[in-house]
Protein backbone atom coordinates (compact mmCIF):
# COMPACT_ATOMS: atom_id res chain seq x y z
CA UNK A 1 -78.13 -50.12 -102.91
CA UNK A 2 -78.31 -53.84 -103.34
CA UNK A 3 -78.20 -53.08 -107.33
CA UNK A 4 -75.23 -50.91 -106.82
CA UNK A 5 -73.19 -54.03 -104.82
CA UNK A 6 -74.36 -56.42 -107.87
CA UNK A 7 -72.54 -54.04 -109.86
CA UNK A 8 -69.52 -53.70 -108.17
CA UNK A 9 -69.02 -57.61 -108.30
CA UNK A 10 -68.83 -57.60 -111.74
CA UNK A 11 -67.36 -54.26 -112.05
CA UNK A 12 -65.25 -52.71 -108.97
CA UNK A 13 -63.47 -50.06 -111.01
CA UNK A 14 -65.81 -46.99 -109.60
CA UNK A 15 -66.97 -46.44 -105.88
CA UNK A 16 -70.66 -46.57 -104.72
CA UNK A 17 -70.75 -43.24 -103.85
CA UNK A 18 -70.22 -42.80 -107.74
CA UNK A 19 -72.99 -44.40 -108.83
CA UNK A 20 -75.33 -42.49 -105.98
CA UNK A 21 -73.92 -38.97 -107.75
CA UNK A 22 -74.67 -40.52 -110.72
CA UNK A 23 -78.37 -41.00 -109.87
CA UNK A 24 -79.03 -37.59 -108.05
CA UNK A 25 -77.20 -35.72 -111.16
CA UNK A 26 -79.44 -37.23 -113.40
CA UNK A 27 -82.35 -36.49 -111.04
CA UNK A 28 -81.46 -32.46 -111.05
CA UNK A 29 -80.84 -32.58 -114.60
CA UNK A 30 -84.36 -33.74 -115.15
CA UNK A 31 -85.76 -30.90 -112.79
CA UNK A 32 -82.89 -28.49 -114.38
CA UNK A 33 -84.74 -29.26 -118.06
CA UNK A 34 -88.29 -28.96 -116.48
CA UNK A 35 -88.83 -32.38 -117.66
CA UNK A 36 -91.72 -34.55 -116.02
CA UNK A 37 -91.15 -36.44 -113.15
CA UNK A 38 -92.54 -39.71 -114.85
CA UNK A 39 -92.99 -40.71 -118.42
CA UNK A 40 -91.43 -41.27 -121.68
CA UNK A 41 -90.44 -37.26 -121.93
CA UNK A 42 -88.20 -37.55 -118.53
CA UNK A 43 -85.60 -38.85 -120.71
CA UNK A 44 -82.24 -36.77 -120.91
CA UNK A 45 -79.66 -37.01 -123.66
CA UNK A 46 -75.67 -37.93 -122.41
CA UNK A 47 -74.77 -34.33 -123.60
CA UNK A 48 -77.30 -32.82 -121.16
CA UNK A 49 -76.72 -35.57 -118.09
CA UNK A 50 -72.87 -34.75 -118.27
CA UNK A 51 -74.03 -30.94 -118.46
CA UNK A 52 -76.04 -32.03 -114.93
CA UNK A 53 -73.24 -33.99 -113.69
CA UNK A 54 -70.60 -30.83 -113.62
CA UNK A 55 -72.84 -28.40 -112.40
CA UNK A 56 -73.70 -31.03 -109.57
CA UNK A 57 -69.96 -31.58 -109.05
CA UNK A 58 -69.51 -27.91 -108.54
CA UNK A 59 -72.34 -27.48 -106.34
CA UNK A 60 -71.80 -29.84 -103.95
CA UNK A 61 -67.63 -29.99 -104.28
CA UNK A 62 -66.62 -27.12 -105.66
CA UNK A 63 -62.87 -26.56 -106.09
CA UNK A 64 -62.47 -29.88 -104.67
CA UNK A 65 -64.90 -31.76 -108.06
CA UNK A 66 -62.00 -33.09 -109.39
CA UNK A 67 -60.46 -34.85 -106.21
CA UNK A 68 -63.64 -36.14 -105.11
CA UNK A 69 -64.52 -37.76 -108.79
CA UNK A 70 -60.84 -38.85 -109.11
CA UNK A 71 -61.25 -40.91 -105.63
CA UNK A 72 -64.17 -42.37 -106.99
CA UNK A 73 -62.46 -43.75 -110.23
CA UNK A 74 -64.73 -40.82 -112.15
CA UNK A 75 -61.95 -39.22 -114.57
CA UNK A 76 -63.62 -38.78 -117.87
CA UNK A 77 -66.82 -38.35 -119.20
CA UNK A 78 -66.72 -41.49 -120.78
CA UNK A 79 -66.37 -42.79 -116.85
CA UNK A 80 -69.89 -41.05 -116.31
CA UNK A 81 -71.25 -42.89 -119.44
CA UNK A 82 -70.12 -46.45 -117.97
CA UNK A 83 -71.94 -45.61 -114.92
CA UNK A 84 -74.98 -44.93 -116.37
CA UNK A 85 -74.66 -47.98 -118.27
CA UNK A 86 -73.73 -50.09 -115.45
CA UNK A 87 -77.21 -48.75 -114.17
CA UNK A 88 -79.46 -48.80 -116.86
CA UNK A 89 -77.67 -52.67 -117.61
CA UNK A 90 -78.91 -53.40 -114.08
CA UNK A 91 -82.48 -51.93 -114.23
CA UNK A 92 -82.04 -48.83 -111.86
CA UNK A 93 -82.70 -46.88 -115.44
CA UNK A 94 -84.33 -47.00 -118.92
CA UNK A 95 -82.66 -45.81 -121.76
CA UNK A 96 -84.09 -45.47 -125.61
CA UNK A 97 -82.46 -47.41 -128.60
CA UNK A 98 -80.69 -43.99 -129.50
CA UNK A 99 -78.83 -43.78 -126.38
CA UNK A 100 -75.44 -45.11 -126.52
CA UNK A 101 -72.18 -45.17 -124.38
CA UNK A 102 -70.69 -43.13 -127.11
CA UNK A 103 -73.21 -40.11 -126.10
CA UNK A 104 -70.60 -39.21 -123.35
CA UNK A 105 -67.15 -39.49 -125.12
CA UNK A 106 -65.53 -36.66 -125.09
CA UNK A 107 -68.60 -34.56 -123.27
CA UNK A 108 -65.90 -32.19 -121.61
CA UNK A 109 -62.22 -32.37 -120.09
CA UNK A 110 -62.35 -32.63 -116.33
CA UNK A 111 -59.77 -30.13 -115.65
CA UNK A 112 -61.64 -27.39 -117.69
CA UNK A 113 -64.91 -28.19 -115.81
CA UNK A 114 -63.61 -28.79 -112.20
CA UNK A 115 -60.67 -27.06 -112.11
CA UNK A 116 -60.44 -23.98 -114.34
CA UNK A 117 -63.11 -22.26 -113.02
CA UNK A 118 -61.10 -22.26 -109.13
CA UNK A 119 -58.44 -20.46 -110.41
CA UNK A 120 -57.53 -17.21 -110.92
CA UNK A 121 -57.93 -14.63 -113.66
CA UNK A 122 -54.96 -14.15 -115.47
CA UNK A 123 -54.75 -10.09 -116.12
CA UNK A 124 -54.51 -8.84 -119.35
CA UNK A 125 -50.69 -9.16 -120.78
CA UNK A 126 -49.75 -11.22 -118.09
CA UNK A 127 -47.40 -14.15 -119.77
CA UNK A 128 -48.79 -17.70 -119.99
CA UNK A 129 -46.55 -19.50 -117.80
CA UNK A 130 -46.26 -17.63 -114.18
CA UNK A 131 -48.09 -14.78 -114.52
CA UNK A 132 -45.68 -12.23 -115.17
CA UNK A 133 -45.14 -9.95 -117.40
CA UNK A 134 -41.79 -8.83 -119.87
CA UNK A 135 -42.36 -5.43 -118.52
CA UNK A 136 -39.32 -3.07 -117.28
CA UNK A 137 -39.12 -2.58 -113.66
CA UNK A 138 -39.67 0.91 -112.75
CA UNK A 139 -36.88 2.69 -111.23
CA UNK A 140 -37.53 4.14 -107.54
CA UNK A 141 -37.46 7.58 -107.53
């Protein structure tokens, strides 16, 4: 944590508990990918820790992802790679000479990741805005 508090001296745009998600997602993503626990083949790419990150968001938020991350300063993907950044800038991890912050531009809008899949089906012919349809009425009988 005392790494974390360095950080946020120089840097107080994201909350601690951001960089803590940050950590475990990666740590999930590594067991997700069957990667060893130690070692040079641990290493994730940005496309597959952002994949980790919103399947950890879900899990352990759910319909509420968004809120949570958006209370934390987390809005974009691009949010996710200055975190990791931040971290690997600070020691807490390694990165190769491929990775760059650029990996996570654009990984994924946070609306279609944390809030599209809460809500419900639209039904087939049902208009775009309000659900309902340009059907007649039926008449009563």
């Amino acid at each position: 944590m005392d790494r974390i508090d360095d950080i946020l001296r120089d840097d107080s745009r994201y909350a601690p508990d951001a960089y803590v998600f940050v950590r475990q997602a990666l740590d999930l993503t590594v067991k997700m990918l069957n990667k060893p626990a130690k070692g040079p083949h641990r290493h994730v790419s940005g496309r597959e820790l952002l994949e980790g990150f919103r399947r950890h968001a879900l899990h352990e938020f759910g319909p509420m992802a968004r809120t949570v991350l958006r209370s934390w300063g987390v809005t974009s993907t691009a949010d996710v790679g200055e975190i990791v950044f931040h971290l690997v800038e600070s020691g807490v991890l390694g990165k190769t000479d491929n990775d760059s912050k650029h990996d996570f531009t654009d990984g994924y809008d946070f609306d279609d990741a944390f809030v599209s899949p809460y809500l419900p089906a639209q039904e087939p012919g049902a208009a775009a805005e309000g659900g309902y349809s340009h059907a007649r009425p039926r008449r009563s009988r």
